[in-house]
Protein backbone atom coordinates (compact mmCIF):
# COMPACT_ATOMS: atom_id res chain seq x y z
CA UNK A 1 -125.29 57.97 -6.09
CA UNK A 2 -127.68 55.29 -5.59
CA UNK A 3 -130.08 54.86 -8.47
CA UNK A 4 -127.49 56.15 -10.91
CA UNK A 5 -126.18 55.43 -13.91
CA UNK A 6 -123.41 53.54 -12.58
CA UNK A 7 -120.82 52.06 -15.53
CA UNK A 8 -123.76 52.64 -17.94
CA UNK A 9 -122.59 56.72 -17.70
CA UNK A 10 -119.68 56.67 -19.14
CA UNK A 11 -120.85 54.67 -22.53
CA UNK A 12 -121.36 58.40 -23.35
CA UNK A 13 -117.16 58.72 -24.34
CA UNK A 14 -118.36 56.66 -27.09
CA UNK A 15 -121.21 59.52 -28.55
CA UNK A 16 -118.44 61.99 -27.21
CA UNK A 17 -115.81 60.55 -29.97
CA UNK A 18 -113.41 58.61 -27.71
CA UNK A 19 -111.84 56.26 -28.96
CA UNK A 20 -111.58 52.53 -26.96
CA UNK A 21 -114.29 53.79 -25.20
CA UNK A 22 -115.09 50.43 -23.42
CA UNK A 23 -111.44 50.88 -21.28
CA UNK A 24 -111.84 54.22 -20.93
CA UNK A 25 -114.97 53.53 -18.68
CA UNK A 26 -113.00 51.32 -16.87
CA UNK A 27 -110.20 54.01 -16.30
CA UNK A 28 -111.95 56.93 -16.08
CA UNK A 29 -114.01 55.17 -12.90
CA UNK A 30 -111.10 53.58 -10.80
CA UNK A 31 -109.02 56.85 -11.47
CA UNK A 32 -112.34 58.97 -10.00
CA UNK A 33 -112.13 56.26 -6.58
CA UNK A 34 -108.56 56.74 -6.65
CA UNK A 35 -108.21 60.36 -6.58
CA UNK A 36 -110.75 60.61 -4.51
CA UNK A 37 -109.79 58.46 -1.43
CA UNK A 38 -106.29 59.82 -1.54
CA UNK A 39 -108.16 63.45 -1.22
CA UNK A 40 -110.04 61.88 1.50
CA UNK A 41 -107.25 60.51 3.39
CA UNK A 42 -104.44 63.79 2.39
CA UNK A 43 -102.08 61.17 1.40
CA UNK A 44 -100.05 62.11 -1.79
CA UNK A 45 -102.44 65.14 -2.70
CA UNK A 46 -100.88 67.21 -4.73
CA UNK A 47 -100.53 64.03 -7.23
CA UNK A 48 -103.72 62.47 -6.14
CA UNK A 49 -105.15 66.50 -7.08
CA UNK A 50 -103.38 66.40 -10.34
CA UNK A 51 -105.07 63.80 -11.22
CA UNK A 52 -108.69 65.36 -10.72
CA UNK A 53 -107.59 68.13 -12.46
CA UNK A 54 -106.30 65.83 -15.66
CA UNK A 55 -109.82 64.47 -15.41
CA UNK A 56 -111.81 67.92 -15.07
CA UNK A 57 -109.65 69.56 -17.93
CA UNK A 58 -110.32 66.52 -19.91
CA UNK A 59 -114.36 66.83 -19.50
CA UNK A 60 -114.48 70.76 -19.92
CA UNK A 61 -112.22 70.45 -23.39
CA UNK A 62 -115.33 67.59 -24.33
CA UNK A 63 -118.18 69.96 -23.04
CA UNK A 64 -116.63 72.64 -25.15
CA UNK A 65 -116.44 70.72 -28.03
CA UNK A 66 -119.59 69.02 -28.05
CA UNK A 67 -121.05 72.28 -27.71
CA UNK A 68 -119.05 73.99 -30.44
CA UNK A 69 -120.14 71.19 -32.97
CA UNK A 70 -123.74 71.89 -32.49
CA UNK A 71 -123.37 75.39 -32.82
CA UNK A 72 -123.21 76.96 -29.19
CA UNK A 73 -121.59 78.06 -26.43
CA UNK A 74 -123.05 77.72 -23.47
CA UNK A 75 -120.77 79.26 -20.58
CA UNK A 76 -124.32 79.48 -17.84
CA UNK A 77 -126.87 77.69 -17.20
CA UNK A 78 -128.04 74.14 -17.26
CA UNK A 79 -125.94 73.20 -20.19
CA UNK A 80 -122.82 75.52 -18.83
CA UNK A 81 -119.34 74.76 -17.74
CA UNK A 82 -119.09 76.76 -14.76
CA UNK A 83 -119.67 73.86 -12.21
CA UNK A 84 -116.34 72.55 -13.96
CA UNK A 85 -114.58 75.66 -13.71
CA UNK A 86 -115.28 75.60 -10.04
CA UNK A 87 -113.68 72.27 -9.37
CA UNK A 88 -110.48 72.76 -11.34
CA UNK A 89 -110.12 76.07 -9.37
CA UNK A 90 -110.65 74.01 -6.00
CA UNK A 91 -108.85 71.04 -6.89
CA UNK A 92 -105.71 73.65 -8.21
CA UNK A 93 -106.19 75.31 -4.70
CA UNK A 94 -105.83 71.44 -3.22
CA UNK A 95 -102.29 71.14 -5.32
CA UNK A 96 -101.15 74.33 -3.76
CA UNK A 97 -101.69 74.60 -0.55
CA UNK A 98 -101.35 70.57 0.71
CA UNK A 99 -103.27 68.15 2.35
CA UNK A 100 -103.73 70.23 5.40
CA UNK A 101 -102.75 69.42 9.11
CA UNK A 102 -104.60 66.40 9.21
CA UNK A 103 -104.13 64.81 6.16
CA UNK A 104 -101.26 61.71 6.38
CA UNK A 105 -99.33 63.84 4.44
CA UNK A 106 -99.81 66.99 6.98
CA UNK A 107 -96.57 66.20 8.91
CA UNK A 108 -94.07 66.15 5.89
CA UNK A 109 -92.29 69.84 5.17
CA UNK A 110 -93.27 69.77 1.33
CA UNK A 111 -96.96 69.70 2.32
CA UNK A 112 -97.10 72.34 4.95
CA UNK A 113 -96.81 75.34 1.53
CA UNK A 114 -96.36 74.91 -1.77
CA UNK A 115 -93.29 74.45 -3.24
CA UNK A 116 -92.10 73.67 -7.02
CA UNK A 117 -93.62 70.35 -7.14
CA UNK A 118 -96.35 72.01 -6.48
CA UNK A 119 -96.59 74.04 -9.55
CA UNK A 120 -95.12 71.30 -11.82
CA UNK A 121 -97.84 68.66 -10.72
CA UNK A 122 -100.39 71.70 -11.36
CA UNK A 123 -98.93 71.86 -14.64
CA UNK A 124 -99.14 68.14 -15.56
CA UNK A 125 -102.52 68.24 -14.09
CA UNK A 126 -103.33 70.16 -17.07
CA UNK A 127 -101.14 68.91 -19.67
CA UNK A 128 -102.53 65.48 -18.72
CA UNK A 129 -106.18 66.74 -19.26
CA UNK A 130 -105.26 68.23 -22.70
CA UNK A 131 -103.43 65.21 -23.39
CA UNK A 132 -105.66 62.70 -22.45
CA UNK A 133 -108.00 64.89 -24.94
CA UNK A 134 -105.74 64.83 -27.92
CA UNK A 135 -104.54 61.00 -28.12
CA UNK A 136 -107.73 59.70 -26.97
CA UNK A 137 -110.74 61.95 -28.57
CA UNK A 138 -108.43 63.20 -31.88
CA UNK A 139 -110.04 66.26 -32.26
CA UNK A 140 -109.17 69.91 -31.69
CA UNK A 141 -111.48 71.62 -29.36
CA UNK A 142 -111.12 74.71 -30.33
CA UNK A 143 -110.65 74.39 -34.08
């Protein structure tokens, strides 16, 4: 964290293909503070958990791509995806099962086990990362 790229990191959206990539940077970093301190605090986690996974679909479908177009696939190793894999499995698990008992949100019934809004913000978690991917970057990742 300290020492780090900072703002400076995300200019990369631009080599990536994103279009507007200046508000993106902007976006992209208040929604990463966002989603995390709602994590942090267990209020509103399924939605707060969506929204990671949005944002961790969004970067595997650009890792994928940026791969494909120079003519690998890297699934291990330094250049791999697995790291990304392993949050949008955690962060899914987060949508699912709740906040847990100490979270703000701990008390409420619909945290205590998942439920259908737990599946349906799972599912705009994703849709939102492939969307995010198709109106902003304009390419097809797999094509």
């Amino acid at each position: 964290m300290v020492g780090g790229q900072g703002l400076n990191g995300f200019a990369a959206l631009a080599d990536a293909g994103y279009q507007n990539a200046g508000v993106l940077m902007y976006v992209g970093a208040g929604a990463q503070i966002l989603v995390g301190v709602l994590l942090i605090l267990g209020l509103f986690a399924p939605l707060a958990a969506a929204g990671g996974v949005a944002y961790l679909v969004n970067s595997l479908l650009t890792i994928v791509a940026a791969q494909r177009q120079d003519g690998y696939l890297a699934v291990f190793g330094p250049d791999g995806f697995e790291y990304l894999l392993v949050l949008i499995v955690a962060t899914s698990a987060v949508i699912l099962v709740g906040p847990g008992r100490y979270g703000f949100d701990g008390g409420r019934g619909w945290a205590r086990r998942p439920f259908i809004g737990s599946f349906i913000a799972l599912l705009l978690g994703i849709g939102g990362g492939v969307a995010a991917w198709f109106f902003l970057h304009g390419n097809n990742p797999l094509a």
